[in-house]
Protein backbone atom coordinates (compact mmCIF):
# COMPACT_ATOMS: atom_id res chain seq x y z
CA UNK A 1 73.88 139.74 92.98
CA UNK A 2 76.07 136.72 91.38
CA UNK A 3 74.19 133.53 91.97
CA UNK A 4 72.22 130.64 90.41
CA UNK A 5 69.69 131.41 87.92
CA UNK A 6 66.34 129.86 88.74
CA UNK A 7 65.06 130.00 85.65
CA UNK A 8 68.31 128.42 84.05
CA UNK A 9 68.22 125.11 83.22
CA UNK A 10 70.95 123.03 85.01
CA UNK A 11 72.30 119.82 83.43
CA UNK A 12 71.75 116.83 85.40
CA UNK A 13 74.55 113.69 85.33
CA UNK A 14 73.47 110.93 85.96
CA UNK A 15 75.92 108.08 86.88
CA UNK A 16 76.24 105.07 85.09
CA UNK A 17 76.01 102.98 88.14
CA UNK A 18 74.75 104.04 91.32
CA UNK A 19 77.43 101.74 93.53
CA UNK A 20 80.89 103.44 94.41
CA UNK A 21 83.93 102.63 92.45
CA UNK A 22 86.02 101.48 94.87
CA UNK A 23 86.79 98.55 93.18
CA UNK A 24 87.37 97.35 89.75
CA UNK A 25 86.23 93.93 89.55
CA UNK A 26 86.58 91.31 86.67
CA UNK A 27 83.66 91.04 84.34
CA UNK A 28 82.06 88.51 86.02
CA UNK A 29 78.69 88.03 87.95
CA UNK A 30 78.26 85.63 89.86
CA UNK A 31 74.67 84.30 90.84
CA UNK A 32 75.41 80.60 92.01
CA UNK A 33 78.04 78.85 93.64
CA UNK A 34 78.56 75.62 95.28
CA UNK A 35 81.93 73.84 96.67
CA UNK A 36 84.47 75.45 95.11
CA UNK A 37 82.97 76.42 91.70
CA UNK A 38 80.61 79.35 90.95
CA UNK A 39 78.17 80.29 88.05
CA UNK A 40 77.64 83.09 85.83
CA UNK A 41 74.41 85.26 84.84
CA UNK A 42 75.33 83.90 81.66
CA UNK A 43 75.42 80.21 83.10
CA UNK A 44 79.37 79.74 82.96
CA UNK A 45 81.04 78.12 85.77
CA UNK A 46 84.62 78.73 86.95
CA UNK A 47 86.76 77.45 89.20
CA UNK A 48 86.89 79.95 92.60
CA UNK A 49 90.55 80.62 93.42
CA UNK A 50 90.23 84.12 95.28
CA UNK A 51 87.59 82.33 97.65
CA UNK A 52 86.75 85.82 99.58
CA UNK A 53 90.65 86.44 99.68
CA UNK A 54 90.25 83.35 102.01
CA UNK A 55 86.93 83.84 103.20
CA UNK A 56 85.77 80.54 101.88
CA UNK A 57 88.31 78.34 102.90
CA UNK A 58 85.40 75.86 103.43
CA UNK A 59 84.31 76.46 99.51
CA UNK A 60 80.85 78.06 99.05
CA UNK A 61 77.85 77.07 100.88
CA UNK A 62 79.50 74.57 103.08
CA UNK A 63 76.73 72.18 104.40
CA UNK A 64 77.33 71.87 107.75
CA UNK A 65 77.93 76.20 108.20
CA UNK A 66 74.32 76.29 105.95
CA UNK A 67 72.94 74.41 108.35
CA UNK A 68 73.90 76.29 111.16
CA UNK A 69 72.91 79.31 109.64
CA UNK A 70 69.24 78.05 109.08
CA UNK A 71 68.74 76.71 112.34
CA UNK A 72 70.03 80.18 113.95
CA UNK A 73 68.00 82.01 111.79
CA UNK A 74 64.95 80.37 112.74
CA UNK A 75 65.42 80.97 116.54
CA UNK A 76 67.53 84.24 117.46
CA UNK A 77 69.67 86.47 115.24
CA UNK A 78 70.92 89.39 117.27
CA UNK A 79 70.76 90.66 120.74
CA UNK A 80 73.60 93.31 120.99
CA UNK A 81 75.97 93.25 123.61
CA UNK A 82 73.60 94.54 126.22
CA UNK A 83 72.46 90.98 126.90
CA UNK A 84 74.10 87.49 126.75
CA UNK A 85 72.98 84.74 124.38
CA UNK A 86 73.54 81.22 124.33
CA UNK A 87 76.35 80.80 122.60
CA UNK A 88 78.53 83.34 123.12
CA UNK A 89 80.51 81.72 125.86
CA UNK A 90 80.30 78.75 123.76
CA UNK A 91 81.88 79.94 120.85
CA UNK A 92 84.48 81.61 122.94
CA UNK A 93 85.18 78.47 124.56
CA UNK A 94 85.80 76.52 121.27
CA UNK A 95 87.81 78.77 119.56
CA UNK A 96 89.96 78.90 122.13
CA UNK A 97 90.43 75.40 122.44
CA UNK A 98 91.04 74.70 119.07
CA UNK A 99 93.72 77.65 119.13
CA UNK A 100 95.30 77.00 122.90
CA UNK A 101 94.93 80.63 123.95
CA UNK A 102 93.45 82.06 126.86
CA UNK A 103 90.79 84.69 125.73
CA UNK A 104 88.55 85.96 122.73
CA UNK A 105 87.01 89.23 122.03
CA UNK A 106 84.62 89.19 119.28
CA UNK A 107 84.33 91.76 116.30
CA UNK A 108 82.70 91.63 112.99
CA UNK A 109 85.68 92.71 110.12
CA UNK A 110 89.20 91.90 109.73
CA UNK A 111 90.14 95.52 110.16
CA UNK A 112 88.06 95.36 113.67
CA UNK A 113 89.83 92.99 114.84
CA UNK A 114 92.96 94.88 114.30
CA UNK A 115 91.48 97.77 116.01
CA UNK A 116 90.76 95.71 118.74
CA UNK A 117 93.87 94.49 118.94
CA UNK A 118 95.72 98.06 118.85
CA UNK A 119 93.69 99.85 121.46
CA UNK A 120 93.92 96.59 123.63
CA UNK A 121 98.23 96.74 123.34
CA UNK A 122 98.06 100.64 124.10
CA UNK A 123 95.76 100.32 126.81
CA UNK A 124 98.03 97.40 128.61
CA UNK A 125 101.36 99.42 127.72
CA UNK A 126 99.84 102.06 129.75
CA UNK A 127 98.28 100.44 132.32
CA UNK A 128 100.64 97.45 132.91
CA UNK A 129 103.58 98.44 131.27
CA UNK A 130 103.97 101.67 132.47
CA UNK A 131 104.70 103.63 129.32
CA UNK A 132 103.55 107.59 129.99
CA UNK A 133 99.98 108.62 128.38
CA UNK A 134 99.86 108.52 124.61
CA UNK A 135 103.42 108.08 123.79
CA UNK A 136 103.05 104.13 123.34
CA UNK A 137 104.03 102.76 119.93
CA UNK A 138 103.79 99.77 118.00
CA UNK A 139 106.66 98.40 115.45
CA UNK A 140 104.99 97.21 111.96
CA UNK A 141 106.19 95.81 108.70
CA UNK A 142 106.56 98.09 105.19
CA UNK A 143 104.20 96.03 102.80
CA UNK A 144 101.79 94.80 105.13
CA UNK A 145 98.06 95.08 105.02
CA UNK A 146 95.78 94.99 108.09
CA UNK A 147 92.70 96.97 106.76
CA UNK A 148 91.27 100.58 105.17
CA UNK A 149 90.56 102.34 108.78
CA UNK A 150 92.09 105.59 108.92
CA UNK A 151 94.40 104.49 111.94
CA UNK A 152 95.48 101.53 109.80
CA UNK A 153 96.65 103.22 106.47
CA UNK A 154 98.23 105.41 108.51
CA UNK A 155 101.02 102.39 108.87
CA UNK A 156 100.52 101.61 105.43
CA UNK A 157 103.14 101.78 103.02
CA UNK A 158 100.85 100.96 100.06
CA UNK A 159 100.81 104.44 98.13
CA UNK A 160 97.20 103.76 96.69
CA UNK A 161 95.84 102.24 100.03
CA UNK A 162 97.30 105.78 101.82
CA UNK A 163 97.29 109.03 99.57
CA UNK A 164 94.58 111.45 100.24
CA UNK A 165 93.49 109.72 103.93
CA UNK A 166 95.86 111.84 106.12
CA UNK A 167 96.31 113.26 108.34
CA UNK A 168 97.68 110.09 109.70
CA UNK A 169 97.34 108.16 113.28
CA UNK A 170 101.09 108.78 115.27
CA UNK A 171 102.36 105.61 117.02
CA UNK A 172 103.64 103.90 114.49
CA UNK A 173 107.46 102.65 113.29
CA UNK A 174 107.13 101.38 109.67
CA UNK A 175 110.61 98.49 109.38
CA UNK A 176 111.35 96.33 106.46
CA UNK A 177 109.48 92.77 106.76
CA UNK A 178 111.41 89.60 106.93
CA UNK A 179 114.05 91.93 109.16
CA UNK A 180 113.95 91.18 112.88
CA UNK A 181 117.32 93.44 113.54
CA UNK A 182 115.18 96.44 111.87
CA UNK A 183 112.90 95.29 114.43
CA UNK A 184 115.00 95.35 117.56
CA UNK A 185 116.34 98.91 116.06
CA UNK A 186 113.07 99.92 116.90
CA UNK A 187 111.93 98.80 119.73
CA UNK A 188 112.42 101.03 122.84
CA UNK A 189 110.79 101.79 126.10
CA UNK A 190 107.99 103.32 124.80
CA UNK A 191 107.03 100.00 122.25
CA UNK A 192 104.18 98.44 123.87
CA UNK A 193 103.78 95.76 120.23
CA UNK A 194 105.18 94.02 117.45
CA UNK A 195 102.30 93.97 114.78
CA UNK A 196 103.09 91.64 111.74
CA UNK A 197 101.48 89.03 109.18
CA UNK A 198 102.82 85.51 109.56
CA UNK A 199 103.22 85.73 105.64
CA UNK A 200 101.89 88.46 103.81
CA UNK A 201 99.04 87.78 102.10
CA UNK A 202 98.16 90.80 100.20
CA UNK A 203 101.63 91.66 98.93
CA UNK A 204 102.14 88.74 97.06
CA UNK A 205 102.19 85.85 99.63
CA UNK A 206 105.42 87.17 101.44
CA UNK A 207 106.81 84.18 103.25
CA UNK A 208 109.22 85.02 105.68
CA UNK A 209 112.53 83.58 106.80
CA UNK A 210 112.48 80.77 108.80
CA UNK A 211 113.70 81.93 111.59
CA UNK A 212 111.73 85.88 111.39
CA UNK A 213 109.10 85.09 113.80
CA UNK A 214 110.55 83.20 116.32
CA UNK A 215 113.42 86.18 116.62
CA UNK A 216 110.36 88.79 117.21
CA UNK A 217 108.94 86.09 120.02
CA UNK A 218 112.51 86.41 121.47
CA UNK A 219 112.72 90.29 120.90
CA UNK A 220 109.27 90.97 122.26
CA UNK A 221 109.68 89.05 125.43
CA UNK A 222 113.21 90.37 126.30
CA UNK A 223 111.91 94.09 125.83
CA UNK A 224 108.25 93.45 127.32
CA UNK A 225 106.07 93.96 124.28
CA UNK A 226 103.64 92.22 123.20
CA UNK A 227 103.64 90.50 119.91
CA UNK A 228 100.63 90.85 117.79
CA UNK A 229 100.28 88.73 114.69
CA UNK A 230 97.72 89.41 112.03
CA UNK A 231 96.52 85.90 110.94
CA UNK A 232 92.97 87.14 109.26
CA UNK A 233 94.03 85.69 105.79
CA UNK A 234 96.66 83.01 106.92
CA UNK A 235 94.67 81.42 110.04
CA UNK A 236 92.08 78.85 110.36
CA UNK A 237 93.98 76.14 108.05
CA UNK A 238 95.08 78.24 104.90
CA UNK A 239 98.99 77.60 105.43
CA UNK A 240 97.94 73.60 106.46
CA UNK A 241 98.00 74.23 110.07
CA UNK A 242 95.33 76.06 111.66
CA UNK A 243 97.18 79.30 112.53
CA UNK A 244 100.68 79.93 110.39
CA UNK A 245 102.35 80.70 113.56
CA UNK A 246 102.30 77.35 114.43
CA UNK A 247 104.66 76.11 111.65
CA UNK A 248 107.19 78.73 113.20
CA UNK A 249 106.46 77.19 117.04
CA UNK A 250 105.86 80.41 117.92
CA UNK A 251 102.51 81.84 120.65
CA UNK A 252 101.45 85.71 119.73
CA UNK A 253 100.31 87.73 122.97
CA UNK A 254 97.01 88.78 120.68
CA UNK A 255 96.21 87.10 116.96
CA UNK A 256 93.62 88.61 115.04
CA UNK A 257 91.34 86.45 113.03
CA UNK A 258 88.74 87.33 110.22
CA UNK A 259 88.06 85.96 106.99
CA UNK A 260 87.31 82.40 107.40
CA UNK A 261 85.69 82.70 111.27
CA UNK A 262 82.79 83.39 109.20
CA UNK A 263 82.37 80.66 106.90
CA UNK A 264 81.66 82.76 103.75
CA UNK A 265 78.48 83.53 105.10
CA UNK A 266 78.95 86.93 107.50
CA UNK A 267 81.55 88.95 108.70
CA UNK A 268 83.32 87.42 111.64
CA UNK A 269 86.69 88.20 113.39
CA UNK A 270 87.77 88.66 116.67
CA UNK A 271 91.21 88.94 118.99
CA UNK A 272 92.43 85.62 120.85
CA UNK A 273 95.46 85.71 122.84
CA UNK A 274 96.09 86.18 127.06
CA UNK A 275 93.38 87.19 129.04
CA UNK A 276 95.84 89.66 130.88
CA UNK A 277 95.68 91.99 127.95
CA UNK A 278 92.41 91.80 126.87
CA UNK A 279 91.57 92.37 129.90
CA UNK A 280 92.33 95.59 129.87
CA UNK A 281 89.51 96.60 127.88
CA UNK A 282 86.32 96.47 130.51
CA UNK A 283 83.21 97.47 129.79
CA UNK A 284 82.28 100.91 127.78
CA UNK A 285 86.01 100.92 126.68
CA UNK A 286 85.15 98.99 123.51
CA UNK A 287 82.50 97.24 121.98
CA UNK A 288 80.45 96.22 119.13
CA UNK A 289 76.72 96.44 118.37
CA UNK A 290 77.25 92.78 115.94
CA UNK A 291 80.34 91.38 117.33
CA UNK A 292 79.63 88.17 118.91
CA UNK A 293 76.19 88.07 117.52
CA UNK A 294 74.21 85.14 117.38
CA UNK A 295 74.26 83.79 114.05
CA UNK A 296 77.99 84.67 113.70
CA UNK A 297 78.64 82.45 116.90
CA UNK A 298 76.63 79.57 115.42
CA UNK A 299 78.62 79.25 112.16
CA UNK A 300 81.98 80.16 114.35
CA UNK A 301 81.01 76.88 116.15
CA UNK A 302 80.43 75.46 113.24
CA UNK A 303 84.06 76.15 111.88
CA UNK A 304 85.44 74.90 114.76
CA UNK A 305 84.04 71.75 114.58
CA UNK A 306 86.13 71.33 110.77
CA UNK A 307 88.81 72.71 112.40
CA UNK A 308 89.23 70.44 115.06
CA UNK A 309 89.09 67.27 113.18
CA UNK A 310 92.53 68.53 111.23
CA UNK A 311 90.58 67.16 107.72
CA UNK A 312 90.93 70.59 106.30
CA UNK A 313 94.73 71.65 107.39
CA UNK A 314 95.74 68.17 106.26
CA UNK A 315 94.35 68.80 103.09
CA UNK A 316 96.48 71.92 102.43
CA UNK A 317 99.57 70.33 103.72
CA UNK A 318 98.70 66.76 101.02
CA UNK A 319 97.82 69.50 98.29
CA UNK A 320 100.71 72.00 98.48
CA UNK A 321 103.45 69.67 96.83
CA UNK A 322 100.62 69.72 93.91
CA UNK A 323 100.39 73.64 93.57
CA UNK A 324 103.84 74.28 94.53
CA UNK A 325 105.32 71.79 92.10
CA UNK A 326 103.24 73.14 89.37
CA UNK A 327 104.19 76.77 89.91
CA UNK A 328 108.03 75.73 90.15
CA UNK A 329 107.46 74.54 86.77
CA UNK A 330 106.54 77.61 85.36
CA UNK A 331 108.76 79.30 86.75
CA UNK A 332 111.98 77.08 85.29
CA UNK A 333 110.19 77.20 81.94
CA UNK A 334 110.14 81.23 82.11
CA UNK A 335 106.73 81.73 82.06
CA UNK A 336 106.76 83.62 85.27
CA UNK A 337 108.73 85.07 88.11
CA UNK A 338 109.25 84.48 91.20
CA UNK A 339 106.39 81.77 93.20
CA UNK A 340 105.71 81.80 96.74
CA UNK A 341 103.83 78.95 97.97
CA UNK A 342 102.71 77.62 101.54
CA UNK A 343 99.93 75.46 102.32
CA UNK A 344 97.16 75.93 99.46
CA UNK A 345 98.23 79.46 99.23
CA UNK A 346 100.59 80.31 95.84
CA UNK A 347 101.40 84.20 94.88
CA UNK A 348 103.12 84.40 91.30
CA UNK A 349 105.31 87.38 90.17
CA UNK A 350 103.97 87.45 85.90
CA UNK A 351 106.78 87.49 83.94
CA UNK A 352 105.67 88.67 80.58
CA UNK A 353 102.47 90.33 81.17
CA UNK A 354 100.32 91.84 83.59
CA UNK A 355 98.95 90.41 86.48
CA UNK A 356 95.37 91.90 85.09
CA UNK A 357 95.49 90.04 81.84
CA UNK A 358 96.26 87.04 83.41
CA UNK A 359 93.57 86.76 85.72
CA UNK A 360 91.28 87.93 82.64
CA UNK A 361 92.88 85.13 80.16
CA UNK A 362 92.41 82.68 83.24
CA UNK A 363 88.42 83.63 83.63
CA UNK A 364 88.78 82.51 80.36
CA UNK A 365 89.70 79.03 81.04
CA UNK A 366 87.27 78.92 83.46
CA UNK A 367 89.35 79.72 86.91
CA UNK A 368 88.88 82.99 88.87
CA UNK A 369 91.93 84.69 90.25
CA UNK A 370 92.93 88.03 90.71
CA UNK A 371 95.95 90.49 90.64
CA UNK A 372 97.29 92.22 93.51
CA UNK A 373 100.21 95.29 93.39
CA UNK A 374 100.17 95.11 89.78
CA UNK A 375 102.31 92.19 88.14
CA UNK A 376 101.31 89.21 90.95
CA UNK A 377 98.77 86.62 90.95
CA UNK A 378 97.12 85.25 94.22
CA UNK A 379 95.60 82.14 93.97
CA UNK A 380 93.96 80.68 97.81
CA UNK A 381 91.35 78.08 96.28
CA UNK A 382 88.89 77.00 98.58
CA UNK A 383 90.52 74.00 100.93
CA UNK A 384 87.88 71.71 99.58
CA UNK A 385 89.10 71.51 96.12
CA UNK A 386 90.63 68.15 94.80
CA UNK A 387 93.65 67.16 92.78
CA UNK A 388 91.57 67.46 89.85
CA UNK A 389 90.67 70.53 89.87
CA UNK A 390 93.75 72.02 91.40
CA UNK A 391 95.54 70.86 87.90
CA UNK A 392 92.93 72.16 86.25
CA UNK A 393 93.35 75.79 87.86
CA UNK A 394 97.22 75.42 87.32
CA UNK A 395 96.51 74.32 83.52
CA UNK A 396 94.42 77.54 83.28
CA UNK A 397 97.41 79.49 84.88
CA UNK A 398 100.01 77.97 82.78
CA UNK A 399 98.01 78.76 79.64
CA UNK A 400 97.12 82.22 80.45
CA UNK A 401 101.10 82.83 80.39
CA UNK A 402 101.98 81.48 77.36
């Protein structure tokens, strides 16, 4: 009978690492960090310019967020959504306030939150809308990136993000971004959301026209969808106000945040928007064993109380002529493409080499950055950083593309 041999010896690989390569990371560790700079095993400090993908808008180890951490820890860090805590319905409270919506549902992740957001549209376009059982769908942008769920890449059009995840979530009508009469093309009876990024972060720092979102405001409203605006990488003071949208006057039905909610301590992210469509989703419909914990409510609080003074969104407005106007520079020399810029938030198209070496001769300089979709560089330093050290990330940039 065909079959192992017990008595054959079989050869054993072993792994050179036992963590999953799902990423492929700079040669860097980092031990340390404090503000917006961060330190090496070997004791080298660099500049932090990826900042969690925006995670750390507040720079590393913030001291008021540290201190709300501590003081959590030592008194209650999880209950579950089975019972209330005492700060839930404060935490709800302020960051709707700060954002002048109606209603917040908690999560833990970015991609959560997006989730969240989904079922909650499909769930109202049913119930309120009227649109006949599981035929609703929801009009997204080619380029965008919302998360890794399955449901998500299945409205991805990033080949790497997608291959080899199907089969793929139905619902979903892929349009060219920055294109609001692709959008209306789309829309029918059975749309029950418009699901964008106020700028796209992970492309590149897309910056739409000025006049994108408004149009989808206008389109949604006239059709009776919902608009649904991903701000987990552009909200909560990135683009120098505290949600992008608001530079466009424009008020999403749902906006998902992420990212920064948590302070660069824990995962933190949730849905604000009306309390008519959230309200939809009543209880054993959808939940989360962490989402709304304690601790992440203390240092949400916490971030609210920056927020609300406007310190940190003035900062990125008072910095942006800075990292714009150094960008534009290399760009008219030839060093580089194409530069996006708003707030403290700069993608740069490399002219002459790849985005991989850049970010590697820029480590070298002492700044951390990183590549995205190949040939772009992302830079989102923490919204602490000074003047200083802003021209001394753009001096590493500029010198990593001569």
């Amino acid at each position: 009978m065909d079959g192992i041999d017990p008595t054959q010896e079989v050869p054993v690989t072993v792994p050179v690492t036992a963590l999953a390569a799902n990423y492929a990371p700079l040669p860097i560790e980092i031990t340390a960090a404090e503000g917006c700079w961060v330190t090496d095993t070997a004791g080298r400090r660099y500049l932090d310019c990826l900042a969690g993908y925006s995670a750390l808008n507040f720079g590393h180890r913030h001291p008021d967020l540290i201190a709300a951490a501590h003081r959590q820890l030592d008194r209650l860090t999880l209950t579950s959504r089975a019972l209330q805590h005492d700060l839930l319905e404060p935490f709800a409270e302020a960051i709707t306030v700060l954002t002048h919506t109606e209603m917040f549902l908690p999560m833990n992740t970015g991609a959560e939150a997006v989730e969240t957001a989904i079922k909650a549209a499909r769930k109202w376009g049913y119930e309120v809308k009227g649109v006949p059982a599981d035929q609703a769908t929801i009009v997204v942008a080619a380029g965008a990136f919302h998360g890794r769920t399955t449901t998500i890449v299945s409205m991805s059009t990033d080949p790497e993000a997608r291959t080899g995840f199907g089969p793929y979530a139905p619902g979903f009508r892929v349009v060219p971004y920055d294109d609001a009469a692709a959008v209306a093309e789309a829309i029918d009876d059975t749309t029950v959301a418009v699901l964008v990024e106020p700028v796209q972060g992970e492309s590149g720092v897309i910056i739409p026209s000025t006049g994108y979102l408004p149009e989808l405001r206008r389109l949604c409203t006239q059709a009776g969808a919902l608009l649904l605006l991903d701000e987990i990488q552009s909200g909560l003071g990135r683009t120098g106000a505290t949600l992008a949208q608001d530079l466009a006057g424009v008020e999403a039905d749902l906006t998902m945040l992420g990212k920064a909610l948590g302070g660069g301590i824990l995962p933190s992210s949730g849905v604000i928007g009306r309390a008519d469509v959230l309200g939809v989703l009543t209880p054993g419909t959808h939940g989360s064993t962490f989402g709304g914990n304690p601790m992440a409510c203390a240092v949400g609080l916490a971030v609210t109380e920056l927020l609300a003074t406007g310190e940190y969104q003035e900062r990125a407005r008072t910095l942006h002529p800075i990292l714009a106007g150094r960008a534009g520079e290399l760009a008219e020399a030839g060093l580089v493409g194409e530069v996006r810029c708003l707030g403290l938030w700069l993608g740069v198209d490399v002219a002459h080499r790849s985005g991989r070496e850049v970010s590697e001769r820029m480590a070298t300089h002492g700044v951390i950055a990183k590549e995205t979709h190949g040939n772009t560089i992302r830079l989102a330093p923490p919204l602490t950083i000074t003047e200083a050290e802003l021209h001394q990330v753009m001096d590493a940039l500029a010198q990593a593309v001569r």
